[in-house]
Each structure stands twice: as C-alpha cells, then as structure tokens.
C-alpha atoms as a PDB file:
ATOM      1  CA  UNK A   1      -7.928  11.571  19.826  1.00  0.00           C
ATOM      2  CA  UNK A   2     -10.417   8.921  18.243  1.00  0.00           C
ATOM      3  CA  UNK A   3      -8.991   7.066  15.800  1.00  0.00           C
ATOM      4  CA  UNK A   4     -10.895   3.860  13.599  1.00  0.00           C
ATOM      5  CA  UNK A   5     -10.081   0.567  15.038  1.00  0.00           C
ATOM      6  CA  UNK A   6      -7.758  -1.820  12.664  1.00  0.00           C
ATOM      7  CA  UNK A   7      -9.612  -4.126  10.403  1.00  0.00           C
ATOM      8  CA  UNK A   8     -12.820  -2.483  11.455  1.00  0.00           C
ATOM      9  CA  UNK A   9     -15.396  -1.182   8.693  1.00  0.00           C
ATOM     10  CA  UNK A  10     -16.763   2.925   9.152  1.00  0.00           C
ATOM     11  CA  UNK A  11     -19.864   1.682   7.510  1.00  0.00           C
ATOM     12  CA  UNK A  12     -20.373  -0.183  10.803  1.00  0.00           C
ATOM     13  CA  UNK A  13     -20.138   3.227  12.900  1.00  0.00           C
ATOM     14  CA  UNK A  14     -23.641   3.952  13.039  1.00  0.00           C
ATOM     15  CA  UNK A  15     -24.471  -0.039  14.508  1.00  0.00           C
ATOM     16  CA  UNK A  16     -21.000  -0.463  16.940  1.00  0.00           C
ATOM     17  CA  UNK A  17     -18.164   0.933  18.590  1.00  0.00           C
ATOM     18  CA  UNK A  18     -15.329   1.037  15.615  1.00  0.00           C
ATOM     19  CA  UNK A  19     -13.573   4.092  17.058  1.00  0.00           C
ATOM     20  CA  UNK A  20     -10.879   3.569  19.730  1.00  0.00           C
ATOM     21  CA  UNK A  21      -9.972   7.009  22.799  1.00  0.00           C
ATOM     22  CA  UNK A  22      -5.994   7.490  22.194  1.00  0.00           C
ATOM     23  CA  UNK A  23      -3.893  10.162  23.931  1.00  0.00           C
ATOM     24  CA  UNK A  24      -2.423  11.755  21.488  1.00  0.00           C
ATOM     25  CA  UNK A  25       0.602  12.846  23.669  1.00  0.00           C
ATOM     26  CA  UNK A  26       1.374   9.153  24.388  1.00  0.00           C
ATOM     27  CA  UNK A  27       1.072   8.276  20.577  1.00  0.00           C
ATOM     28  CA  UNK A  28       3.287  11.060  19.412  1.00  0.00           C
ATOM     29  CA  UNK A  29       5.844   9.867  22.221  1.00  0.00           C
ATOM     30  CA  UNK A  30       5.407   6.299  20.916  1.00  0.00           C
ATOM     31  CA  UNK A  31       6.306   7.695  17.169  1.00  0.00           C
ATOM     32  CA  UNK A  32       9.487   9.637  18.743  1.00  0.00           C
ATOM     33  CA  UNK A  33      10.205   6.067  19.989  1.00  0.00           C
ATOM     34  CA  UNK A  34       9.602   4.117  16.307  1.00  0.00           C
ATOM     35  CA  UNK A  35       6.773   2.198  18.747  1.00  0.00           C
ATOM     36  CA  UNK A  36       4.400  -0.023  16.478  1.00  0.00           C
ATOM     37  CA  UNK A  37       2.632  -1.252  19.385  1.00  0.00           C
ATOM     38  CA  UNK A  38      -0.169   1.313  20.599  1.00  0.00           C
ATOM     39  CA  UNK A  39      -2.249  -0.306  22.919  1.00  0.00           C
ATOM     40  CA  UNK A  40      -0.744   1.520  25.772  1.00  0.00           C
ATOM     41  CA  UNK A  41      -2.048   5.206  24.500  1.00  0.00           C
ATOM     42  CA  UNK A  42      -5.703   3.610  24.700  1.00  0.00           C
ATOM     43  CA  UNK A  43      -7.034   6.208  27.088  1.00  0.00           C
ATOM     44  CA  UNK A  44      -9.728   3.928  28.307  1.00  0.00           C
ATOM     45  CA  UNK A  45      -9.144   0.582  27.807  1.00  0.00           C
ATOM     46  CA  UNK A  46     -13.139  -0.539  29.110  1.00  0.00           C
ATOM     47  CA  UNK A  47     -13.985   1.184  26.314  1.00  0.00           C
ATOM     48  CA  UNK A  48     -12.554  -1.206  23.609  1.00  0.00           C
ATOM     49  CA  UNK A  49     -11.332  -3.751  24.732  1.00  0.00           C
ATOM     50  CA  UNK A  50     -11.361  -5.865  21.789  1.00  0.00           C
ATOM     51  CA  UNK A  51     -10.050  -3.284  19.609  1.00  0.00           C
ATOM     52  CA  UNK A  52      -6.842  -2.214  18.280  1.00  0.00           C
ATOM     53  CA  UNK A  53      -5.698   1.339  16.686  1.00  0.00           C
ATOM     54  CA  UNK A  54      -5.852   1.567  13.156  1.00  0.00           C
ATOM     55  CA  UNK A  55      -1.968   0.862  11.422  1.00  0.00           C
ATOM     56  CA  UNK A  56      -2.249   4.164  10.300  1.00  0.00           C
ATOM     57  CA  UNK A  57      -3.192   5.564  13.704  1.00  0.00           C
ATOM     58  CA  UNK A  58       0.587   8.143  13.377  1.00  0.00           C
ATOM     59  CA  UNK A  59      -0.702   9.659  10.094  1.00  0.00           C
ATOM     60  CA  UNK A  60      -3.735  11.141  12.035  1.00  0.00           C
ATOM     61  CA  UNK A  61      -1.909  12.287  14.630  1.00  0.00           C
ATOM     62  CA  UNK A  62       0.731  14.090  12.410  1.00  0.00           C
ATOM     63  CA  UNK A  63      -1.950  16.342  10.889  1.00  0.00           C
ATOM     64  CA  UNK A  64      -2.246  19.374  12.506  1.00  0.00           C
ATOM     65  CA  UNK A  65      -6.079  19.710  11.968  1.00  0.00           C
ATOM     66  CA  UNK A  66      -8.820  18.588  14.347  1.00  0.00           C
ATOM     67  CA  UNK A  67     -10.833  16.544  11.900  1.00  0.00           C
ATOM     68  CA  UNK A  68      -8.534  14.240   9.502  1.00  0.00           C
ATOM     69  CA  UNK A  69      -9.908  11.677   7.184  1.00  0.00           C
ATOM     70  CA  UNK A  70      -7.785   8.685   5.324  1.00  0.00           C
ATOM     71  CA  UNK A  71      -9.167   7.500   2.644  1.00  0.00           C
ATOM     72  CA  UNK A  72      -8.228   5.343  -0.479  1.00  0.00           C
ATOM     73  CA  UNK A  73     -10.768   7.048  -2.533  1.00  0.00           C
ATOM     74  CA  UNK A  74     -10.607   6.259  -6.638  1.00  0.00           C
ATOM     75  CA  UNK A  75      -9.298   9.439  -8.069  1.00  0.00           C
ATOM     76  CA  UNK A  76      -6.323   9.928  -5.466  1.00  0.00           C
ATOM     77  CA  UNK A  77      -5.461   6.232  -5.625  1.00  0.00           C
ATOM     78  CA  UNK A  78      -5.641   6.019  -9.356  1.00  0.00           C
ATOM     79  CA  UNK A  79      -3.082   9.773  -9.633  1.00  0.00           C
ATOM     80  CA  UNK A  80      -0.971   7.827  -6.530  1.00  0.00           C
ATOM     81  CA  UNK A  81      -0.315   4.918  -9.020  1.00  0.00           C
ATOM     82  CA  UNK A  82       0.763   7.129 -12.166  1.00  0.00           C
ATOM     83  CA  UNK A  83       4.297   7.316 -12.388  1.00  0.00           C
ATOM     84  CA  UNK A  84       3.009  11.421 -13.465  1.00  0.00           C
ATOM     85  CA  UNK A  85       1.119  11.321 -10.674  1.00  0.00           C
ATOM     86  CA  UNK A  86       3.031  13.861  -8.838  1.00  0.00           C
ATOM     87  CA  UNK A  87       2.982  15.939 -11.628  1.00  0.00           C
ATOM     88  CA  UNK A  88      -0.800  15.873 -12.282  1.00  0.00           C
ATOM     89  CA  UNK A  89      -1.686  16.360  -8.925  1.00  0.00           C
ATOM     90  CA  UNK A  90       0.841  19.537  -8.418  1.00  0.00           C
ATOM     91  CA  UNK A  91      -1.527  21.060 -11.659  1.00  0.00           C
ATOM     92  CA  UNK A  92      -4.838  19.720 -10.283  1.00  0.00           C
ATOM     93  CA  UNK A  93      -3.800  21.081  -6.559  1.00  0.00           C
ATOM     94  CA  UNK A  94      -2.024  23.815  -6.974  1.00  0.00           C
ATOM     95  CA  UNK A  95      -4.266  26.235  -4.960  1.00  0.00           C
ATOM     96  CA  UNK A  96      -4.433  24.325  -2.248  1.00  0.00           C
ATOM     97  CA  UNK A  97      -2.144  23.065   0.796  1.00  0.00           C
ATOM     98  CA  UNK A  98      -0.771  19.710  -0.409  1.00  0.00           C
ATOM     99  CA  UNK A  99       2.195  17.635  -0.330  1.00  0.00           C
ATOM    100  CA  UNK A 100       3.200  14.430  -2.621  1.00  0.00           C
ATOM    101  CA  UNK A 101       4.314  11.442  -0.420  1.00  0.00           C
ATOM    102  CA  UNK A 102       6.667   8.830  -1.801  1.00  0.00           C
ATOM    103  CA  UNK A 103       5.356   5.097  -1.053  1.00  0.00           C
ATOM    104  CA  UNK A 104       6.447   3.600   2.154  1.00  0.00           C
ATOM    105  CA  UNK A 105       4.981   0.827   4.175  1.00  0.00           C
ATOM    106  CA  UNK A 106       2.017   1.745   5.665  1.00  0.00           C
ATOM    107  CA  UNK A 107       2.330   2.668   9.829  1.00  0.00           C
ATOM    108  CA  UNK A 108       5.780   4.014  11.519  1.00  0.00           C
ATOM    109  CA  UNK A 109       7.303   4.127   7.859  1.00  0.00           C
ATOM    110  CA  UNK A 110       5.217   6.056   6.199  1.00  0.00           C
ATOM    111  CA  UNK A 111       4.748   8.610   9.453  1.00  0.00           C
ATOM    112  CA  UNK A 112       7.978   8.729   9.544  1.00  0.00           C
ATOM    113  CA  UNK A 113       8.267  10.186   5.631  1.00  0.00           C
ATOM    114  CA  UNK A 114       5.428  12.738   6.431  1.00  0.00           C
ATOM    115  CA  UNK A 115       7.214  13.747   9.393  1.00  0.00           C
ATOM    116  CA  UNK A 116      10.391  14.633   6.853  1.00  0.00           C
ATOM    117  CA  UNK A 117       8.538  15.968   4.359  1.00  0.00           C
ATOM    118  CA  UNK A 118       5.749  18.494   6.445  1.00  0.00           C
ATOM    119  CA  UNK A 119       7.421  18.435   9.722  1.00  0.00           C
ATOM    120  CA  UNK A 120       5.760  21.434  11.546  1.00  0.00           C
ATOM    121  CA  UNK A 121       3.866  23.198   8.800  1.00  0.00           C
ATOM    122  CA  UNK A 122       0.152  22.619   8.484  1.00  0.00           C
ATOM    123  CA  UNK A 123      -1.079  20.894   4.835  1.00  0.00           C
ATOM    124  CA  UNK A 124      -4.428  20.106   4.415  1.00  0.00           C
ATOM    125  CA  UNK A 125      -3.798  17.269   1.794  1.00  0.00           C
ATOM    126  CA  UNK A 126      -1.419  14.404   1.523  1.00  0.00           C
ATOM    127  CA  UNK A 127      -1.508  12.276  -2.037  1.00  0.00           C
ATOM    128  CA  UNK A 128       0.466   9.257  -0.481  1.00  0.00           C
ATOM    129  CA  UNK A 129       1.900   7.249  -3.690  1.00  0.00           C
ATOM    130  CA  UNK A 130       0.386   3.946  -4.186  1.00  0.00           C
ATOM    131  CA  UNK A 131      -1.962   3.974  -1.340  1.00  0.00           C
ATOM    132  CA  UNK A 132      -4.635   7.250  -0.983  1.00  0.00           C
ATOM    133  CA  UNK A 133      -4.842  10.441   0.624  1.00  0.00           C
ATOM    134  CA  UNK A 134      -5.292  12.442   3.766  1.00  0.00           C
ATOM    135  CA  UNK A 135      -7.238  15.327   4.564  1.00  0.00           C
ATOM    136  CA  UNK A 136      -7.209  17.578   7.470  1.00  0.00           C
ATOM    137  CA  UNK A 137      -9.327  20.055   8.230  1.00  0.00           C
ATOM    138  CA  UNK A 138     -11.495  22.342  11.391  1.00  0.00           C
ATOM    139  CA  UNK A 139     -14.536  20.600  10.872  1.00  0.00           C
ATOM    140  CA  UNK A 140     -16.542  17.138   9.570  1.00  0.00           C
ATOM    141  CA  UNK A 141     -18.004  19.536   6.809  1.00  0.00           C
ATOM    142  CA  UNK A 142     -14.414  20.969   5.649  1.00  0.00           C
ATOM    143  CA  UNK A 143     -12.674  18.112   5.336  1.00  0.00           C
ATOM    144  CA  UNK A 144     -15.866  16.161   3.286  1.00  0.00           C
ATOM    145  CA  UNK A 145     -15.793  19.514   1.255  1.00  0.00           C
ATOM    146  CA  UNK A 146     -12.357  19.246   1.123  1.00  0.00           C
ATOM    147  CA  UNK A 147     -11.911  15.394   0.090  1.00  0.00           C
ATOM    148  CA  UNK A 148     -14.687  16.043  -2.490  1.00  0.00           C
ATOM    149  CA  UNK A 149     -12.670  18.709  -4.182  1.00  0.00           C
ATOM    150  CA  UNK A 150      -9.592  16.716  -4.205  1.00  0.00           C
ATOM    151  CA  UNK A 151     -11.685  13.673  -5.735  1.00  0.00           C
ATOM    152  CA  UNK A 152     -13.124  16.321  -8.405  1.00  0.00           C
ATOM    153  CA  UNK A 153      -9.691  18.098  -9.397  1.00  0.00           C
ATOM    154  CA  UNK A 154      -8.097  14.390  -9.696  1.00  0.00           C
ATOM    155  CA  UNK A 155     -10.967  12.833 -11.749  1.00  0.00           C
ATOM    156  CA  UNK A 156      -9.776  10.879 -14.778  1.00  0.00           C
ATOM    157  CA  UNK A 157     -12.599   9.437 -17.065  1.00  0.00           C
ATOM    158  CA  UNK A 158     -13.310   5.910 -16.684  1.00  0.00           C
ATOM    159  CA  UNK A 159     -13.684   3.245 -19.927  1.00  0.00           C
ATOM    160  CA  UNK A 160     -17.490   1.595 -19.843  1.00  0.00           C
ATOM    161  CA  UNK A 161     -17.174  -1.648 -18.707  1.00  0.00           C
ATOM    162  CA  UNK A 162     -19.854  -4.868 -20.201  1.00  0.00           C
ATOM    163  CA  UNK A 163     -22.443  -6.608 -18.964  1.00  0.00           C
ATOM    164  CA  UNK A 164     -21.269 -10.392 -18.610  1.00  0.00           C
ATOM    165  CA  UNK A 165     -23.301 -13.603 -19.645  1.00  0.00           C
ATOM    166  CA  UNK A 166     -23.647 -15.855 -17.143  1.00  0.00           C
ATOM    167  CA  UNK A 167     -24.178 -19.275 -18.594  1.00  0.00           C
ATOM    168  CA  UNK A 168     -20.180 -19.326 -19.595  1.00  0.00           C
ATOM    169  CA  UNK A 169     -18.947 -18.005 -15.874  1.00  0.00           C
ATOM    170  CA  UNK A 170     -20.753 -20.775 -13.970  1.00  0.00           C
ATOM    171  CA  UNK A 171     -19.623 -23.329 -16.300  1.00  0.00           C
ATOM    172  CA  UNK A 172     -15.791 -22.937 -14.890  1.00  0.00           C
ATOM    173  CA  UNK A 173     -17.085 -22.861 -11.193  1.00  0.00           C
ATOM    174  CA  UNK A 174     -15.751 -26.463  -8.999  1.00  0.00           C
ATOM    175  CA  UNK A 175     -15.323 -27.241  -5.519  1.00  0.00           C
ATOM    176  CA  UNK A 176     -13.227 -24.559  -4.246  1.00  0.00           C
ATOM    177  CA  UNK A 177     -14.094 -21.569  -6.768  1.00  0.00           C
ATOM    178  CA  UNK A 178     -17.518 -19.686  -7.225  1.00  0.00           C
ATOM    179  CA  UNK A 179     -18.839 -17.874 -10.141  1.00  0.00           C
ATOM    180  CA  UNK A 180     -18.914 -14.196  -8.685  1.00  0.00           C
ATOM    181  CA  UNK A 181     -21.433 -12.091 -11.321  1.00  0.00           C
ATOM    182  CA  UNK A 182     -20.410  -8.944  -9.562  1.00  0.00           C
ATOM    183  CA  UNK A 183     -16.949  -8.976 -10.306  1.00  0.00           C
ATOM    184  CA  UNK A 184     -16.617 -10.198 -13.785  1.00  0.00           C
ATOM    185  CA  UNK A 185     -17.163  -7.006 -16.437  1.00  0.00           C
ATOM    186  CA  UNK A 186     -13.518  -6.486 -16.147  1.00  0.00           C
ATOM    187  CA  UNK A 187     -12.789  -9.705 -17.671  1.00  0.00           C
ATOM    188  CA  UNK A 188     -14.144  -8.193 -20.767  1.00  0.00           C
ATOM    189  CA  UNK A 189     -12.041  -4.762 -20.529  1.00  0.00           C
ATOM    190  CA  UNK A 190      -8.294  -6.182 -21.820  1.00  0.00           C
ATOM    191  CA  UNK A 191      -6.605  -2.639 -20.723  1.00  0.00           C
ATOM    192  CA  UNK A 192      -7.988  -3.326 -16.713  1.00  0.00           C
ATOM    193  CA  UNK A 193      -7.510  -6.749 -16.798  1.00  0.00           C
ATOM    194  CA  UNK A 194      -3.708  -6.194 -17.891  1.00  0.00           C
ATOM    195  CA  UNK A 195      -3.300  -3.640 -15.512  1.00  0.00           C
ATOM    196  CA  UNK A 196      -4.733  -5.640 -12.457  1.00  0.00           C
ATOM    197  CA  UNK A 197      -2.516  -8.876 -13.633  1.00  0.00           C
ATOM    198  CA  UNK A 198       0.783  -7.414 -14.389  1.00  0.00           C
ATOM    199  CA  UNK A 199       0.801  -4.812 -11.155  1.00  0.00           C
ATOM    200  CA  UNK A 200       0.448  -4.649  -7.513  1.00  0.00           C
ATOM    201  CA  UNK A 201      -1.137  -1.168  -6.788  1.00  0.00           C
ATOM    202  CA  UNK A 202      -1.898  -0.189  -3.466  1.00  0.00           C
ATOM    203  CA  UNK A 203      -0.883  -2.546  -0.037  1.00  0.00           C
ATOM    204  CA  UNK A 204      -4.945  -3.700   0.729  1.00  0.00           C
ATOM    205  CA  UNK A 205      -4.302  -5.637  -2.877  1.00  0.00           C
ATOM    206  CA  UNK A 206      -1.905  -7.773  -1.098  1.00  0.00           C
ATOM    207  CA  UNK A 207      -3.478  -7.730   2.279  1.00  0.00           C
ATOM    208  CA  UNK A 208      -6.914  -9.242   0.882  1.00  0.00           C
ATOM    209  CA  UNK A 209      -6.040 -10.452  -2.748  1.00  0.00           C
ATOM    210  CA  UNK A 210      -2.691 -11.338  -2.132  1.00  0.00           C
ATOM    211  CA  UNK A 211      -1.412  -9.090  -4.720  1.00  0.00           C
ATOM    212  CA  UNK A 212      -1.846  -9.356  -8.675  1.00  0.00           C
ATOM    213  CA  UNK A 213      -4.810 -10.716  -9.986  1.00  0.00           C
ATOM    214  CA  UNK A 214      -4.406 -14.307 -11.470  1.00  0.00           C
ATOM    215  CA  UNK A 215      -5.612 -14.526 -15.065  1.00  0.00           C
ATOM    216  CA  UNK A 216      -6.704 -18.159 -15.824  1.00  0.00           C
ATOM    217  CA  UNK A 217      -5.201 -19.006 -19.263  1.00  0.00           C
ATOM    218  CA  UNK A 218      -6.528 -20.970 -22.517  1.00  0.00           C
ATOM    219  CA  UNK A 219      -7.617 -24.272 -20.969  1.00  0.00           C
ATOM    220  CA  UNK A 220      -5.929 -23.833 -17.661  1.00  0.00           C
ATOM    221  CA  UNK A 221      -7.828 -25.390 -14.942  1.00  0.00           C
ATOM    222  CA  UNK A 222      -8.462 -23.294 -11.746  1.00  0.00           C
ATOM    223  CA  UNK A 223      -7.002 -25.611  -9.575  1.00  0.00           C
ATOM    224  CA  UNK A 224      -3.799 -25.239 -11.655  1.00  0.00           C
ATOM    225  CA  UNK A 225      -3.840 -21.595 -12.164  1.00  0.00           C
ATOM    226  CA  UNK A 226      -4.698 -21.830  -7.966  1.00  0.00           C
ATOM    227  CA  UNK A 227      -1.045 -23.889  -7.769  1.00  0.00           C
ATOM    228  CA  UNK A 228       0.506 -21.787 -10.064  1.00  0.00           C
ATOM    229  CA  UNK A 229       0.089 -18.808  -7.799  1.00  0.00           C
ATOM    230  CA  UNK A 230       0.544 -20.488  -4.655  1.00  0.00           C
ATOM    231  CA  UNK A 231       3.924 -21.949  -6.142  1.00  0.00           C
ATOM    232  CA  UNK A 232       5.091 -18.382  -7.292  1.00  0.00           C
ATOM    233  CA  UNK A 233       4.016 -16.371  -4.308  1.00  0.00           C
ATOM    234  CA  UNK A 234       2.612 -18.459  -1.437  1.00  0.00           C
ATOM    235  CA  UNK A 235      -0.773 -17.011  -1.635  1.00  0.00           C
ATOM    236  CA  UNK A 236      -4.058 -18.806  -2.329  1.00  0.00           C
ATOM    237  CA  UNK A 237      -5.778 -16.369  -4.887  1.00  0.00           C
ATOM    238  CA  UNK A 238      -9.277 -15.341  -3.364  1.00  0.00           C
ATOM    239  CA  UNK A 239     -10.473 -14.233  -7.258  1.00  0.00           C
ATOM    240  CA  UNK A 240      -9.399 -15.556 -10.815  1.00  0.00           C
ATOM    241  CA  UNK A 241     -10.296 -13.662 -13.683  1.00  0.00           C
ATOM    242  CA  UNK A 242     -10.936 -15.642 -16.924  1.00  0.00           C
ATOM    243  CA  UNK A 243     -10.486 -13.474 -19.891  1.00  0.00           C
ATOM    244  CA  UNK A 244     -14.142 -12.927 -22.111  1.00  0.00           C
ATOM    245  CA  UNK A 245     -15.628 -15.196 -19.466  1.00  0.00           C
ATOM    246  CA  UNK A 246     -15.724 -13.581 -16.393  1.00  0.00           C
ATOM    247  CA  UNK A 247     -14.193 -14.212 -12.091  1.00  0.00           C
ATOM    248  CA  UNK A 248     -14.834 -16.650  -9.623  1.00  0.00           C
ATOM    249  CA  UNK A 249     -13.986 -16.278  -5.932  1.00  0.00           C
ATOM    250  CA  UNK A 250     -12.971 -18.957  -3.656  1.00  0.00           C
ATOM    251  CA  UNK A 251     -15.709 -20.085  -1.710  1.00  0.00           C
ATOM    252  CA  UNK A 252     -14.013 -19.227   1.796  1.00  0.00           C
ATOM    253  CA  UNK A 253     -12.813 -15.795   0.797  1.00  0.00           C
ATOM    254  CA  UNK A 254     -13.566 -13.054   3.147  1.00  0.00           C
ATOM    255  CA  UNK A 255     -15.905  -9.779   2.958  1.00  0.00           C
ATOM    256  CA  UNK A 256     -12.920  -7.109   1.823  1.00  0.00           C
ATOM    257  CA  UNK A 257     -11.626  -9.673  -1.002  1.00  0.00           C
ATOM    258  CA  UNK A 258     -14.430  -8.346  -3.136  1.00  0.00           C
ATOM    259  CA  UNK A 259     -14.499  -5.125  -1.839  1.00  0.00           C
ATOM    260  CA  UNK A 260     -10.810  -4.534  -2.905  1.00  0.00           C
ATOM    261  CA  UNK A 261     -11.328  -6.052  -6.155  1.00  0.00           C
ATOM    262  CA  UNK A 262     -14.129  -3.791  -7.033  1.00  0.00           C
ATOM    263  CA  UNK A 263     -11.818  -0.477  -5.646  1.00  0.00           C
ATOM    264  CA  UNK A 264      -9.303  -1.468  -7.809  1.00  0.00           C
ATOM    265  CA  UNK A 265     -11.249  -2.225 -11.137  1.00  0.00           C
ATOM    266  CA  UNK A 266     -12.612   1.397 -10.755  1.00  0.00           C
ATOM    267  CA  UNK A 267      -8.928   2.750  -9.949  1.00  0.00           C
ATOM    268  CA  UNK A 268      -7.660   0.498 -13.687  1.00  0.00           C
ATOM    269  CA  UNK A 269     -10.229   1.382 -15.786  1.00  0.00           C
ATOM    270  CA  UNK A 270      -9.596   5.009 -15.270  1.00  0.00           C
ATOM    271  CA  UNK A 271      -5.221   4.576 -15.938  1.00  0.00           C
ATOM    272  CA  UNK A 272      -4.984   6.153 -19.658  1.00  0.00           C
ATOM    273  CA  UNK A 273      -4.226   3.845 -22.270  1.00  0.00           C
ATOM    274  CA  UNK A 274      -0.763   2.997 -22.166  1.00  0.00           C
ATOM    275  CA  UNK A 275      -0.090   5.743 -19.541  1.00  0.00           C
ATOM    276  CA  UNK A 276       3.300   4.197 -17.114  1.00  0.00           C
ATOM    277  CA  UNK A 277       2.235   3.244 -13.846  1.00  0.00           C
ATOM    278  CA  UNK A 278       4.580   3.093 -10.573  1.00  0.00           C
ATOM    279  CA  UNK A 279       3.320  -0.674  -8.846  1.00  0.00           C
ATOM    280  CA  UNK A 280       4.620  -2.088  -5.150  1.00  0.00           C
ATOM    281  CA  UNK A 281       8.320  -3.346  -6.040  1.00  0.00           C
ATOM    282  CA  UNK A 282       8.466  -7.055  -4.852  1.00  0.00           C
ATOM    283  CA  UNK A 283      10.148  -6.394  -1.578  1.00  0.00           C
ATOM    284  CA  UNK A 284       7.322  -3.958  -0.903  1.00  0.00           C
ATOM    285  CA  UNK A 285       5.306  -6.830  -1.038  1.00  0.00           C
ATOM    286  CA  UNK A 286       7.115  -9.116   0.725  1.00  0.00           C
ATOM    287  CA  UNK A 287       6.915  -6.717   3.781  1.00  0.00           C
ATOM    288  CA  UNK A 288       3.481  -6.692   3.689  1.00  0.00           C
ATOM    289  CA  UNK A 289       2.810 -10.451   3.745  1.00  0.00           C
ATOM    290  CA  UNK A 290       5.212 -10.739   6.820  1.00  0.00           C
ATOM    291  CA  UNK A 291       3.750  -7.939   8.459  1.00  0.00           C
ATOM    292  CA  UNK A 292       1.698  -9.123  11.805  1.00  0.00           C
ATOM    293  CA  UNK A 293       0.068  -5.717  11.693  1.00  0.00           C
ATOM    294  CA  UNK A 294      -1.511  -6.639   8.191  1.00  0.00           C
ATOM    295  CA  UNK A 295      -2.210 -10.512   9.326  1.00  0.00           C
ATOM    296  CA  UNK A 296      -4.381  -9.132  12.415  1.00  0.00           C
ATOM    297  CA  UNK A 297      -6.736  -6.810  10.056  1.00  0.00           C
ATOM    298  CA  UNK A 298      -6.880 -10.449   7.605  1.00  0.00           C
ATOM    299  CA  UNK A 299      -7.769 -12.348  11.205  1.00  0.00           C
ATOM    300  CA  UNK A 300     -10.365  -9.316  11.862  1.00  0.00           C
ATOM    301  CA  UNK A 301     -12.046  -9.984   7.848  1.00  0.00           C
ATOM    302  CA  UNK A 302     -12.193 -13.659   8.603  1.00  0.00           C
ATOM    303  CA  UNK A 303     -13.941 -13.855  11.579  1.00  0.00           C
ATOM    304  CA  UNK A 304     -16.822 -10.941  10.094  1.00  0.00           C
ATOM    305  CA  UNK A 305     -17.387 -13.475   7.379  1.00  0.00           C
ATOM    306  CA  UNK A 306     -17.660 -16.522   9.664  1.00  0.00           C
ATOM    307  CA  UNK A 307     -19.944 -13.835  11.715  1.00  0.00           C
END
C-alpha cells in the first residue's frame, strides 16, 4: 500500500518522492491496536526516510478498493458543513454506494467511526462531516470519474465575488502584516466573511489558520485585533480580513495558510443564504491544536516556506 506522506503536497509528485510503501497487514494490525504511530508498517524504510504516513493513512486502508483518493474537494466539504448535509447528499447520491460519516478527529478516530459504520461491506464514497470525502474505486480513471461525479451531484452555486482596490489594502499593512491582493474579494462578500468569522469548518482551518478568521473592526489596529486573538485562543492569526478593505497575511505565514484560506472562501460563498451550518465544537478544536500529529504537518509547511 502507498499512501501520501503527512504534510507533503501531491502537486509535488511529479518532482519528488511524496508517497510512502506501507504493509497494509501491519497497518490494519496497528488500527486493531488504536496505534497512532505507523512508522513501523513502512515496508522499506531506505525508501523514505524522512517521511511519515499521512494522519489519515487508516481511512485508505479501510476501503476495500485498490485505488482510494481523499480529498477535501469544494462541493463535498461545503454539503459536509450543512447541518442538511446528510440529507442533500442521500438525494444527490442516491444511486450510488455511499455512506454519511459523523465528524471525528481526523486519524484512529475517525477510522474507527468508518469501521462502525461500513465494517465489511464495500462503499465507494464516504461524505465525512466537516472535513471531505473518500473515494474508492478499481482503477486511477474510476475513482477520478467517480470523485468528479460526486463533485457534480453536490454542486451548489457560488455568489460572484469583487475585484478589490488596492490603494486602501496596503494602507493597513505594518511590520508584521502584508497586504495579500489574492485573498481579499471576500472582504467585500458580508455572507462569506460572516461565515468564515463566526465558524470553524473543517480541521486544516485550525491546523494552518488557527481556526476562525479574525475580522479587524472599525479602527482596530492589527496589532490589537493580532492580541485579541492570541488572548482568546492562543493562536497568532496568519490572515485578517478587514471588512470593504480587503486581508493581510503575516509576513512569516507559511505556504498552506493561503491555500486554506482560498479552499474555504470557495466552500462559504457557496453555503445558501442563511442556510444552518454544523462548525468544529470548541473541544474539537482544542484537540486539534494539542495534537502532535497536526503540529508535525505545521513543522513540515514551515520548513517548505523557509525552503
């Protein structure tokens, strides 16, 4: 079994080795065993030395399909977040092989729910709530066709977003903060901007934004708004959003921060108007900030950007 390496991009897999040789007997054994450690089912360990099994390394190897692909595409992450999500994707799905999987933290949790759920019967599509989906299938082409359908069948349509001007953004930029062009149309979309500021969707938004997006206020400075979230959280915001003006990133963020900002501004602007959404209760949260597993792929980010 080849599984991606944690914190390791799959638009690097044409350039370097981001794939890592697992027995799959030996990882199924360590899930028996509620194992998070997996280095030891690393069939050759010359092969990659420097790299570790992706978190979600049990979900692959719970699929009963010899291709499987995890992905936190847009239309599957935007139904996961939809407290009706379950109930649009059972109408969008409905001829094909799917089950709906309740959040849980990402790694020997959430296997451990799919395990309950499937057990031994073979389902070619998991929605997993406030995260993405999973796909299995007999072949690279199947499971892209597949993945492609699911994307289509889930499609909500998404509210145009502005061009911003960008005299005003570079006017709030100091020392530690950046204007950041790329990332500011949502500041002029109040229904995204709400969503992203008063919700925690999916665990990468805490793993590389540190959860909700900050919203700089009136004449707030951003070194205050900066304290203000460090005081209420812990977390250094790596993007502040000023409303009608536009985002700046810190200076020292990494590659993903912006990444996962974008990902989630196409995931908000498609949530219905006023539709309920289902966000990462605070102790959810709270796990993921403690979790080493989650630290590593932040150390992994870092040292690409420094790269």
């Amino acid at each position: 079994m080849w599984v991606k390496a944690s914190g390791q991009r799959l638009a690097d897999a044409a350039s370097k080795q981001v794939f890592v040789p697992l027995s799959l007997d030996r990882v199924l054994s360590h899930l028996d065993e509620g194992k998070e450690d997996l280095g030891s089912c690393i069939v050759t360990a010359d092969a990659a030395p420097h790299l570790k099994p992706s978190i979600e390394t049990y979900l692959h190897a719970l699929m009963r399909h010899r291709v499987v692909i995890h992905a936190h595409s847009i239309s599957s992450t935007t139904t996961s977040v939809l407290a009706d999500g379950e109930t649009r994707a059972a109408a969008a799905l409905h001829d094909i092989s799917w089950r709906w999987i309740p959040y849980r933290r990402p790694g020997i949790s959430l296997a451990k729910c799919v395990l309950d759920i499937v057990g031994d019967e073979v389902v070619d599509a998991l929605v997993l709530q406030n995260h993405g989906v999973l796909i299995g299938a007999s072949s690279i082409e199947a499971a892209e066709g597949l993945l492609g359908l699911v994307e289509r069948r889930l499609d909500l349509p998404a509210r145009a977003l502005p061009s911003c001007d960008e005299q005003p953004l570079h006017g709030l930029e100091n020392d530690e903060y950046e204007a950041c062009l790329d990332l500011s149309a949502i500041a002029f979309d109040p229904v995204s901007l709400s969503i992203l500021a008063d919700n925690t969707l999916v665990p990468d938004q805490v793993v590389f934004l540190g959860g909700a997006v900050p919203v700089k206020r009136g004449d707030e400075s951003l070194s205050f708004v900066a304290e203000r979230v460090w005081e209420s959280s812990g977390v250094r915001p790596a993007i502040i959003v000023a409303a009608g003006i536009g985002a700046v990133g810190r200076r020292d963020r990494t590659p993903a921060a912006d990444l996962q900002f974008n990902a989630l501004v196409e995931v908000a602007r498609r949530i219905p108007v006023g539709a309920p959404i289902t966000g990462l209760s605070d102790k959810s949260i709270a796990e993921l900030r403690a979790w080493d597993a989650e630290a590593y792929r932040q150390a992994i980010d870092l040292e690409r950007r420094r790269s």
